[in-house]
C-alpha atoms as a PDB file:
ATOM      1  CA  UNK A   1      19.316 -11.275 -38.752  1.00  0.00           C
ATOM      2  CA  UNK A   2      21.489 -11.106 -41.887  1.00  0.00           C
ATOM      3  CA  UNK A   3      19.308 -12.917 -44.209  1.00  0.00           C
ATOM      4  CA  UNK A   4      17.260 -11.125 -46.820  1.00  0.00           C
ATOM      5  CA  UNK A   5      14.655 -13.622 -46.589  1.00  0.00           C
ATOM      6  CA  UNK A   6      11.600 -13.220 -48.879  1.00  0.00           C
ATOM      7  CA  UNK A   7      13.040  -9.711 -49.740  1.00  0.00           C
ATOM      8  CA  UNK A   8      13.265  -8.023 -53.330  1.00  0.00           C
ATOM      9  CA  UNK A   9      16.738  -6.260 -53.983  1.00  0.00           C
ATOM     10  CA  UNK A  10      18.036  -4.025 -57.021  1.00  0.00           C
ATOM     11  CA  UNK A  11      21.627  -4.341 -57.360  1.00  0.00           C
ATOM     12  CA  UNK A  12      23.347  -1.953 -60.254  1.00  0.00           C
ATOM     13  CA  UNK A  13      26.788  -2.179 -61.428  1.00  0.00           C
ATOM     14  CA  UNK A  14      26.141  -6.249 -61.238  1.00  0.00           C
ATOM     15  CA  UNK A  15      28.507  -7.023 -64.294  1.00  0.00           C
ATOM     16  CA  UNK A  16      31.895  -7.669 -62.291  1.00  0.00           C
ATOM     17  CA  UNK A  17      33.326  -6.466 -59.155  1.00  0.00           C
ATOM     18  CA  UNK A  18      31.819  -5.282 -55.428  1.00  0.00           C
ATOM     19  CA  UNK A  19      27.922  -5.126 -57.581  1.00  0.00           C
ATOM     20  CA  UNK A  20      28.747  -9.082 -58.803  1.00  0.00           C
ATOM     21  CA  UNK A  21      29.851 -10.172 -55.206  1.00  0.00           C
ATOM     22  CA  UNK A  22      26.683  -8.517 -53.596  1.00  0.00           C
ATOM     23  CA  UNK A  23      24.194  -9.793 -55.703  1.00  0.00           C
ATOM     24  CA  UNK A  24      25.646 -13.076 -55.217  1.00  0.00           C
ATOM     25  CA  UNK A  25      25.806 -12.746 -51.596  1.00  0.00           C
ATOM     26  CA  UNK A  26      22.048 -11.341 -51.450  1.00  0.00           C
ATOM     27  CA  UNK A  27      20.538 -14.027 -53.160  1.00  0.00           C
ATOM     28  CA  UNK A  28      22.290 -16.354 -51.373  1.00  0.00           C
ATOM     29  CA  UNK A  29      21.056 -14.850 -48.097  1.00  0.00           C
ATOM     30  CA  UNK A  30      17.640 -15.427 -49.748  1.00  0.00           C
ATOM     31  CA  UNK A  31      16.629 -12.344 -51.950  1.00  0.00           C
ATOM     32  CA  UNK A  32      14.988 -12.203 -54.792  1.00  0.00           C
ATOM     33  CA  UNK A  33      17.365 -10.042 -57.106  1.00  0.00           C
ATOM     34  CA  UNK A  34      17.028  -7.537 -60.209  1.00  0.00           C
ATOM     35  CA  UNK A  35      20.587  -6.791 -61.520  1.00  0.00           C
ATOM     36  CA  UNK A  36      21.483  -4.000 -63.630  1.00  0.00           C
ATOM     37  CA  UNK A  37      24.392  -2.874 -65.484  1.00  0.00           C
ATOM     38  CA  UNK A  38      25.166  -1.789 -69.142  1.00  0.00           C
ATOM     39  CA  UNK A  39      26.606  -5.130 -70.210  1.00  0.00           C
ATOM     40  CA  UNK A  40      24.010  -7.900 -70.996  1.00  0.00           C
ATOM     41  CA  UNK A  41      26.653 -11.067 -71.314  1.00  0.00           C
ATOM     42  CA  UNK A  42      27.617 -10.691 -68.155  1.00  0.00           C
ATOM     43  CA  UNK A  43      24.246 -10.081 -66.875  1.00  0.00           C
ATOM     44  CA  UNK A  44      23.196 -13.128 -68.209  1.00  0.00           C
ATOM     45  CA  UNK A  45      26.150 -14.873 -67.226  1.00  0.00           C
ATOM     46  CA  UNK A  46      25.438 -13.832 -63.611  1.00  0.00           C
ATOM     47  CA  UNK A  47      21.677 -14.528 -63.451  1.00  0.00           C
ATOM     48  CA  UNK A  48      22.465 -18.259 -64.835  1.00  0.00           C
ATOM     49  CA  UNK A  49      25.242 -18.225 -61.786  1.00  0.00           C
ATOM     50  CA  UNK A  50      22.988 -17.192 -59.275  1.00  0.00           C
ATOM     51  CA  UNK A  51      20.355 -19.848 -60.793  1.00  0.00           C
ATOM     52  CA  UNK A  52      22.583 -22.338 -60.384  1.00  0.00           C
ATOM     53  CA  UNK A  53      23.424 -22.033 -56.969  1.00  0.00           C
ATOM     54  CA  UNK A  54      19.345 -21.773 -56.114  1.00  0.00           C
ATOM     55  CA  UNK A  55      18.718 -18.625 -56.393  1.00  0.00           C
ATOM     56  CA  UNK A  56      16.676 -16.508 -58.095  1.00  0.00           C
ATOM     57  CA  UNK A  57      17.779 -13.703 -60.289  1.00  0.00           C
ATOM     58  CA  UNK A  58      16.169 -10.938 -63.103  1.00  0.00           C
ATOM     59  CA  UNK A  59      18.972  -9.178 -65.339  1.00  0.00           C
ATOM     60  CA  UNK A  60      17.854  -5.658 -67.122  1.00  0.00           C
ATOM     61  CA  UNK A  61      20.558  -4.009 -69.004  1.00  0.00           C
ATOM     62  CA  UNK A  62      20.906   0.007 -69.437  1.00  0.00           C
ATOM     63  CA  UNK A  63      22.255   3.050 -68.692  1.00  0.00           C
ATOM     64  CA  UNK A  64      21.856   4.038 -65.053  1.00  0.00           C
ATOM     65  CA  UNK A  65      21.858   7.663 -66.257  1.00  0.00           C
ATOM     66  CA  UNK A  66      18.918   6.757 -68.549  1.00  0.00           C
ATOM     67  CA  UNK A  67      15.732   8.227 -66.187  1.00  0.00           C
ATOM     68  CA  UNK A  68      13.614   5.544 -68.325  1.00  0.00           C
ATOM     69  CA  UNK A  69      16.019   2.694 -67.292  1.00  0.00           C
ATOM     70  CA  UNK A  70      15.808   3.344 -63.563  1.00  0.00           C
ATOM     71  CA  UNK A  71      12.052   3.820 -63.934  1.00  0.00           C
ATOM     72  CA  UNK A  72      12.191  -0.129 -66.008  1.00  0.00           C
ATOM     73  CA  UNK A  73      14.578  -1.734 -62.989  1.00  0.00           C
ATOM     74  CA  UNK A  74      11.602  -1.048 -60.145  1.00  0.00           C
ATOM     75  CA  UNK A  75       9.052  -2.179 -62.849  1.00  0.00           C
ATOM     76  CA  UNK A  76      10.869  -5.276 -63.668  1.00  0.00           C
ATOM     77  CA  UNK A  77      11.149  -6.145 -59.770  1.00  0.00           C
ATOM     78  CA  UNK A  78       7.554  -5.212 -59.168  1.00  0.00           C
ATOM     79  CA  UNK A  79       6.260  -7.548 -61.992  1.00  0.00           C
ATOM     80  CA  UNK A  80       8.262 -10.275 -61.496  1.00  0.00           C
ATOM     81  CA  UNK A  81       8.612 -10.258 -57.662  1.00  0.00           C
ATOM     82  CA  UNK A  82       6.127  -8.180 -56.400  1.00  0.00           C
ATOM     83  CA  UNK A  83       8.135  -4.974 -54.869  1.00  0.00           C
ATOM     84  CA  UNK A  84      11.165  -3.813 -53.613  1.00  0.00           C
ATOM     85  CA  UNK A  85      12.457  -3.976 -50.473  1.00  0.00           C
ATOM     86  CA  UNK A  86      16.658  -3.139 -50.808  1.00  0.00           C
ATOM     87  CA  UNK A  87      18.438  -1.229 -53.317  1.00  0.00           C
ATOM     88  CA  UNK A  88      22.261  -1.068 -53.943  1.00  0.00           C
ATOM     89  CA  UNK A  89      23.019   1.737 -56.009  1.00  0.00           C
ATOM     90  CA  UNK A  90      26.326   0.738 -56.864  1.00  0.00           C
ATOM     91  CA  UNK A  91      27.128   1.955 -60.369  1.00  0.00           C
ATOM     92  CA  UNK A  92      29.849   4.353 -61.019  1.00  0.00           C
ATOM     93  CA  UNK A  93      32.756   5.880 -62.482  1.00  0.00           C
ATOM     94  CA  UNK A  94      36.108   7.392 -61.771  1.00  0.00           C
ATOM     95  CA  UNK A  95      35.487   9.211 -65.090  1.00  0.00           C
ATOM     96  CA  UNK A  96      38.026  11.927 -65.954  1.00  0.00           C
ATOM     97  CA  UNK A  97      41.037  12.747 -63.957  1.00  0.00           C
ATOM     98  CA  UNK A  98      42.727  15.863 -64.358  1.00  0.00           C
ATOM     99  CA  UNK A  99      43.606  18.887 -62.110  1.00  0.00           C
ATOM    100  CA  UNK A 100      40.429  21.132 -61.812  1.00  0.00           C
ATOM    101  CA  UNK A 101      42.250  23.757 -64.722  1.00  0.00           C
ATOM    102  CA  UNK A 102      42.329  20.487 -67.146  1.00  0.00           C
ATOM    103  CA  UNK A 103      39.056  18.813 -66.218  1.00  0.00           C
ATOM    104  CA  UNK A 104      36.939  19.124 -69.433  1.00  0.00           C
ATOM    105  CA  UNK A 105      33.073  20.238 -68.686  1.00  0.00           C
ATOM    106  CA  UNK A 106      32.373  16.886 -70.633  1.00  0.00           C
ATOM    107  CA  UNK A 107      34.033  14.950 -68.017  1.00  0.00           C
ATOM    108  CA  UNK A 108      32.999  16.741 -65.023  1.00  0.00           C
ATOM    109  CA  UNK A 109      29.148  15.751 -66.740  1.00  0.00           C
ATOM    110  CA  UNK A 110      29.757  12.572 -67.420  1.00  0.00           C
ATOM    111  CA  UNK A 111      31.145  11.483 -63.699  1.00  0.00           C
ATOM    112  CA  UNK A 112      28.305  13.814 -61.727  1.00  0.00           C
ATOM    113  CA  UNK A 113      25.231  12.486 -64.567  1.00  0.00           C
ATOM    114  CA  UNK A 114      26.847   8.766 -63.380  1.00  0.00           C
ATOM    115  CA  UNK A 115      27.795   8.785 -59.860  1.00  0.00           C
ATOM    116  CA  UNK A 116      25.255  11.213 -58.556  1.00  0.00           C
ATOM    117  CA  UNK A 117      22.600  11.644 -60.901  1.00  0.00           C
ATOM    118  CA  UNK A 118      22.533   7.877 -61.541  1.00  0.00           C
ATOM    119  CA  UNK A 119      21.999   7.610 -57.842  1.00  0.00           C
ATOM    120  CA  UNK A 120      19.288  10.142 -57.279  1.00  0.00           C
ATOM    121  CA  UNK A 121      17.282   8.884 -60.606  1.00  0.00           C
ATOM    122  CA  UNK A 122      17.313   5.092 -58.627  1.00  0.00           C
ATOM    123  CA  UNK A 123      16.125   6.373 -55.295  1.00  0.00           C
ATOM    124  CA  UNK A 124      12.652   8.616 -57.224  1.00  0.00           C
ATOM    125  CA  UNK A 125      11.380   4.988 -58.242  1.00  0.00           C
ATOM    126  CA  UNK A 126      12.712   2.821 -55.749  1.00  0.00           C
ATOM    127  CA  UNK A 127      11.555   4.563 -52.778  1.00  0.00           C
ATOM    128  CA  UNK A 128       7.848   5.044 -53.806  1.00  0.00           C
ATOM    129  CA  UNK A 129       8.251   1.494 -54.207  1.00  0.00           C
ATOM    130  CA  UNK A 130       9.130   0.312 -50.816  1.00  0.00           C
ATOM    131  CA  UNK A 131       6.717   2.519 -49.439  1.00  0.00           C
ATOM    132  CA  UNK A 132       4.268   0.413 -50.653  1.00  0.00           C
ATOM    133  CA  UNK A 133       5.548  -2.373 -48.775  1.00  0.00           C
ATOM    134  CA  UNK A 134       6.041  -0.734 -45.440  1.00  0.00           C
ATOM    135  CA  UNK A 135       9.156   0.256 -45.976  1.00  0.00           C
ATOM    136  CA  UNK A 136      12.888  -0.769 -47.063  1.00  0.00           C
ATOM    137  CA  UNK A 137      16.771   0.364 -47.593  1.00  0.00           C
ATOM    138  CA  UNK A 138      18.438   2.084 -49.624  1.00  0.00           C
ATOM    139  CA  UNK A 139      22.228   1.561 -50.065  1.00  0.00           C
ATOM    140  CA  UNK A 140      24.511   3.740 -52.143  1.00  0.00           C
ATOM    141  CA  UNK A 141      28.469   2.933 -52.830  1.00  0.00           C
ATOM    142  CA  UNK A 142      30.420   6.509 -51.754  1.00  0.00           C
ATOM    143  CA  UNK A 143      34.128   6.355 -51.310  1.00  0.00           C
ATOM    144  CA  UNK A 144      36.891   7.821 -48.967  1.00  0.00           C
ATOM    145  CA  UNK A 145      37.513  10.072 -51.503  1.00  0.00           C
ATOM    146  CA  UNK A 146      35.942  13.673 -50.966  1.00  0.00           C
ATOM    147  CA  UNK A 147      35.048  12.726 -47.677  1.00  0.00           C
ATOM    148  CA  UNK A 148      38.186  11.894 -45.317  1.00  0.00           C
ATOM    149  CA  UNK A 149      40.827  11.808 -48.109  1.00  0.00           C
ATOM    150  CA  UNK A 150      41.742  14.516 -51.136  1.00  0.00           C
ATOM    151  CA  UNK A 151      43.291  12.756 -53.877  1.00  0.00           C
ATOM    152  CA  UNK A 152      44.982  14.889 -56.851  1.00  0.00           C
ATOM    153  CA  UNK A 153      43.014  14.299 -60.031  1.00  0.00           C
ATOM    154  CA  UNK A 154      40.129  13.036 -58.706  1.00  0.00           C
ATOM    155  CA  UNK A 155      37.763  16.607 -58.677  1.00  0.00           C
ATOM    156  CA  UNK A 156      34.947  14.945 -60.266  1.00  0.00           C
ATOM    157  CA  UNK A 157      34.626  11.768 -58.965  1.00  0.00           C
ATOM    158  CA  UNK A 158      35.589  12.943 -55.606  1.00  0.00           C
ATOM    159  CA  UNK A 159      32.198  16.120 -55.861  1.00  0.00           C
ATOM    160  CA  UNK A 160      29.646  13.010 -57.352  1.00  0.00           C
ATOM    161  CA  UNK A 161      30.282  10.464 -54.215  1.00  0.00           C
ATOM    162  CA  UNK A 162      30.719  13.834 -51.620  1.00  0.00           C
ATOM    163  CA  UNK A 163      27.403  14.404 -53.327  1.00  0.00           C
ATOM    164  CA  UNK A 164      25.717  11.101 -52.649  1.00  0.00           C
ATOM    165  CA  UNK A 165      26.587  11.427 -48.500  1.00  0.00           C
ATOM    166  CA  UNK A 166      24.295  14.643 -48.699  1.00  0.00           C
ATOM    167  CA  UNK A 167      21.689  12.652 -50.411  1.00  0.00           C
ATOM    168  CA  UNK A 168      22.381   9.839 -48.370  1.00  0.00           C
ATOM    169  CA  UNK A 169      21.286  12.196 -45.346  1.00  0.00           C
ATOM    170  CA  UNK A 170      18.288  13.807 -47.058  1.00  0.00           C
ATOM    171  CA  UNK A 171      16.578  11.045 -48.086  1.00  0.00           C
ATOM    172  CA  UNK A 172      17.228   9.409 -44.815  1.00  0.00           C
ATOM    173  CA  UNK A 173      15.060  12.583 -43.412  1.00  0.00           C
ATOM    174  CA  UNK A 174      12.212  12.666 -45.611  1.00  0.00           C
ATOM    175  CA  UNK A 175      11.405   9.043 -45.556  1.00  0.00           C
ATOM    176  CA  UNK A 176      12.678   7.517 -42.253  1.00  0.00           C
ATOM    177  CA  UNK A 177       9.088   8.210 -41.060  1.00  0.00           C
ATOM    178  CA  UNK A 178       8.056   6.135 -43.657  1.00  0.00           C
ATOM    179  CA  UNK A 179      10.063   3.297 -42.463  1.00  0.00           C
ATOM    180  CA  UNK A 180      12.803   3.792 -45.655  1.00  0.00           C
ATOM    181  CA  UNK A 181      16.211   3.643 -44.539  1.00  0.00           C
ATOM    182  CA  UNK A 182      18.921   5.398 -46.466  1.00  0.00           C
ATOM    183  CA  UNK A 183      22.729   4.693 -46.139  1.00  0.00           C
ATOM    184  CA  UNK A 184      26.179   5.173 -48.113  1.00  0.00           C
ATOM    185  CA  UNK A 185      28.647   2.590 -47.950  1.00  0.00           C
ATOM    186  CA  UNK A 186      32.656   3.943 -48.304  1.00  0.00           C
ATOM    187  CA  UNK A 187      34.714   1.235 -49.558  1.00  0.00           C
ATOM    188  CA  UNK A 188      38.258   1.681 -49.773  1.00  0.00           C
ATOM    189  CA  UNK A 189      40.346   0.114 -52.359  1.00  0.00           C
ATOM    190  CA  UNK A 190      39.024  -3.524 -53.571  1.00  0.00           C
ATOM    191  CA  UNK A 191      39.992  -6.164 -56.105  1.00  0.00           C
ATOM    192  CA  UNK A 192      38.199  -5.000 -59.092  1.00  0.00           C
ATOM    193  CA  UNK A 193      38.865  -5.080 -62.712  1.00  0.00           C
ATOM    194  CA  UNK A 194      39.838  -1.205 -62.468  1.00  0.00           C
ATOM    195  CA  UNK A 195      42.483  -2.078 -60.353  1.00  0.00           C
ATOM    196  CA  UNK A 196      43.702  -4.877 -62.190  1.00  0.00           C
ATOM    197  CA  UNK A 197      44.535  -2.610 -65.029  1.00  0.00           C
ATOM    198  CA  UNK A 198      47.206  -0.895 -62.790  1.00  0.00           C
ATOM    199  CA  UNK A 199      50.808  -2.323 -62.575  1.00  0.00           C
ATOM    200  CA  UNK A 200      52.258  -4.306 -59.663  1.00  0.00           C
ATOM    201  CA  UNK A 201      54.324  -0.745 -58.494  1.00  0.00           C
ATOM    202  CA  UNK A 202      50.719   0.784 -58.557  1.00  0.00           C
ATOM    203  CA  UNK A 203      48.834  -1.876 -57.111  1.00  0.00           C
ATOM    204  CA  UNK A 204      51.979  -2.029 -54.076  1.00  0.00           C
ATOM    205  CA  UNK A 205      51.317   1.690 -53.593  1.00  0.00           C
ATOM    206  CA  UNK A 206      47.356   1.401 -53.131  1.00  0.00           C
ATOM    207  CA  UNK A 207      47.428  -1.139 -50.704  1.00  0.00           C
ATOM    208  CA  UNK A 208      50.279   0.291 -48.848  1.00  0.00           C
ATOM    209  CA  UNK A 209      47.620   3.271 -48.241  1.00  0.00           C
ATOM    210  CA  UNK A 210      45.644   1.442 -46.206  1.00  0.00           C
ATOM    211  CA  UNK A 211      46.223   0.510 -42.569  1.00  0.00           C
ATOM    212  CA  UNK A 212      45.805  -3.397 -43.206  1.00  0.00           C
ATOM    213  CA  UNK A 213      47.803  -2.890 -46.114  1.00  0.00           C
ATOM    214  CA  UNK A 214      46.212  -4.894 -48.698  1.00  0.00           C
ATOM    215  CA  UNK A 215      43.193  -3.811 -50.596  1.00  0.00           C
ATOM    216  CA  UNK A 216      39.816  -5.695 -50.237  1.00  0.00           C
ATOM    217  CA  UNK A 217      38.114  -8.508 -52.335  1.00  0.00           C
ATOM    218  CA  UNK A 218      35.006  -7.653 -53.293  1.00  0.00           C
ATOM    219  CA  UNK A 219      33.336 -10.251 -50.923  1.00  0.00           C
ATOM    220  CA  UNK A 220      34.737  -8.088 -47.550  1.00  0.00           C
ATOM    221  CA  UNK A 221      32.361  -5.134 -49.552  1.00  0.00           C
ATOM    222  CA  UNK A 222      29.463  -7.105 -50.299  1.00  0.00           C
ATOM    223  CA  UNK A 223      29.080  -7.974 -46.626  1.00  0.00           C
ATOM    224  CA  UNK A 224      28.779  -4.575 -45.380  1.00  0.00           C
ATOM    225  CA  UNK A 225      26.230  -3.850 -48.032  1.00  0.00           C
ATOM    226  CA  UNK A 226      24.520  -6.877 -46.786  1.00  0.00           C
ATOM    227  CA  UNK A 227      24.618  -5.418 -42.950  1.00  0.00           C
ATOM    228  CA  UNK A 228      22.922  -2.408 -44.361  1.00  0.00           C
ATOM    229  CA  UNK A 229      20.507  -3.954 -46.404  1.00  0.00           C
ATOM    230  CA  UNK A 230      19.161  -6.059 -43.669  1.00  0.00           C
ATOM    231  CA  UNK A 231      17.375  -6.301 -41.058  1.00  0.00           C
ATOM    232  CA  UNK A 232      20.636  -6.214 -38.602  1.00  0.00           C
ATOM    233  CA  UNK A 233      20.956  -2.316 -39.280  1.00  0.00           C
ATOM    234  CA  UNK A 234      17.501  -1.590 -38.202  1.00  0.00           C
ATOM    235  CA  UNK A 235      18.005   1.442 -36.287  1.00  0.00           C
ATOM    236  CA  UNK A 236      21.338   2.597 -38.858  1.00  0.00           C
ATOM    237  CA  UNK A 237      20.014   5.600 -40.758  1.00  0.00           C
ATOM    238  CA  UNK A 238      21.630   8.612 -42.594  1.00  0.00           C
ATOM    239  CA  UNK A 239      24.707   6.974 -42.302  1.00  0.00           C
ATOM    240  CA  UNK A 240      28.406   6.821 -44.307  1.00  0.00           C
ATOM    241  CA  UNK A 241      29.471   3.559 -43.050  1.00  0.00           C
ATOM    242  CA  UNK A 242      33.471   3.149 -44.049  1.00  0.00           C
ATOM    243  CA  UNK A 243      34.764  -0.268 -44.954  1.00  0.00           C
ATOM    244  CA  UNK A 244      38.023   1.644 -46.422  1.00  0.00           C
ATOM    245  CA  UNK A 245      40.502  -0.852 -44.638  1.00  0.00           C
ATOM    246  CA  UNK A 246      42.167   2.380 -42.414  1.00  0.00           C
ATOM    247  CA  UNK A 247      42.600   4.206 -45.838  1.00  0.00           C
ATOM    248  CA  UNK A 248      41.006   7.063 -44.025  1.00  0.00           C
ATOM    249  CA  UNK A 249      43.184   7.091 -40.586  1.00  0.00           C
ATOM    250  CA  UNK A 250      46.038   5.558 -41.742  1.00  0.00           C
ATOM    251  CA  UNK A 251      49.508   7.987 -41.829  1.00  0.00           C
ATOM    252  CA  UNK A 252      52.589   5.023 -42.045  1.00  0.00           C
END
């Protein structure tokens, strides 16, 4: 029920953390997979992993913000694979943080034009494209943040992924007749390079947030984009489905 069996899947933000463990884990559940991201190396290095192990994998690098680019990723998985049938929407940015009186305009731009636009520019090819083939899901990485938690600093980031749960909804509206399936995935904190930057004190005080009080590896996230991707959340629409390790409940 899992497997992604004969399916086509877009996965952006493939270069390194939750993006690289999903399109690993899809196209080892049997997809066919396009990966995007803005670095090529590690594209490459990925596609040749994902070879390796059986699968089969297309790399495109670019700009998610780049209407052209998201236009090329649904061409490039048409061509080569013959549709579309899952995409993870992944890519993003914390971008700037500052209070809201500090918060250039620059940075408020740059995190919406990533983390929301990005997202919206992805779903006007992709979904025209799994309408062809009867239909298909589309997955997009949210966060806790803006939605059950307020964090200081984070007024940018926190409007984009607030931003992508009303999408989320509206596109699970207009095409759910049409047999597309739109969802939002909230992870909470995982093991990715951003949070390798911090210090141990920092790290300590992240996980310590959450009620299983350790953050997640990027495999735990890749799973519940794979749930949502296939066929096991056939009747899971419009949803914001938290894998935020208690982030969101959690008060000790």
């Amino acid at each position: 029920m899992f497997a992604l069996t004969n399916k086509i899947a877009i996965v952006t933000g493939a270069s390194s953390g939750i993006g690289r463990a999903t399109a690993l884990l899809f196209a080892d559940q049997g997809a066919r997979v396009v990966v995007a991201a803005r670095r090529r190396a590690e594209l490459e290095t990925l596609v040749a992993e994902i070879e390796d192990a059986g699968g089969t994998a297309a790399a495109l690098a670019g700009d998610v913000r780049d209407e052209a680019y998201a236009e090329a990723l649904v061409h490039l998985a048409t061509e080569r694979f013959g549709g579309l049938d899952v995409a993870f929407n992944n890519a993003g940015s914390v971008g700037e943080m500052a209070s809201v009186s500090e918060l250039t305009l620059q940075g408020w731009r740059n995190t919406i034009d990533t983390n929301l636009t990005g997202a919206f520019l992805g779903a006007k090819y992709q979904i025209p494209a799994m309408i062809e083939r009867g239909g298909g899901s589309v997955v997009f990485t949210c966060t806790f943040v803006g939605h059950t938690v307020g964090m200081p600093g984070m007024t940018a980031y926190a409007a984009s992924k607030a931003g992508l749960i009303g999408l989320t909804q509206v596109l699970a509206a207009e095409y759910g007749p049409k047999g597309v399936r739109v969802n939002a995935l909230l992870p909470g904190g995982a093991d990715t390079p951003a949070l390798t930057a911090t210090t141990p004190e920092e790290r300590a005080f992240v996980e310590g947030l959450h009620a299983l009080k350790r953050i997640a590896r990027p495999e735990e996230i890749a799973r519940s984009a794979l749930y949502l991707a296939s066929d096991a959340s056939s009747f899971t629409t419009g949803a914001a489905l938290l894998a935020d390790g208690g982030v969101s409940i959690n008060r000790t």
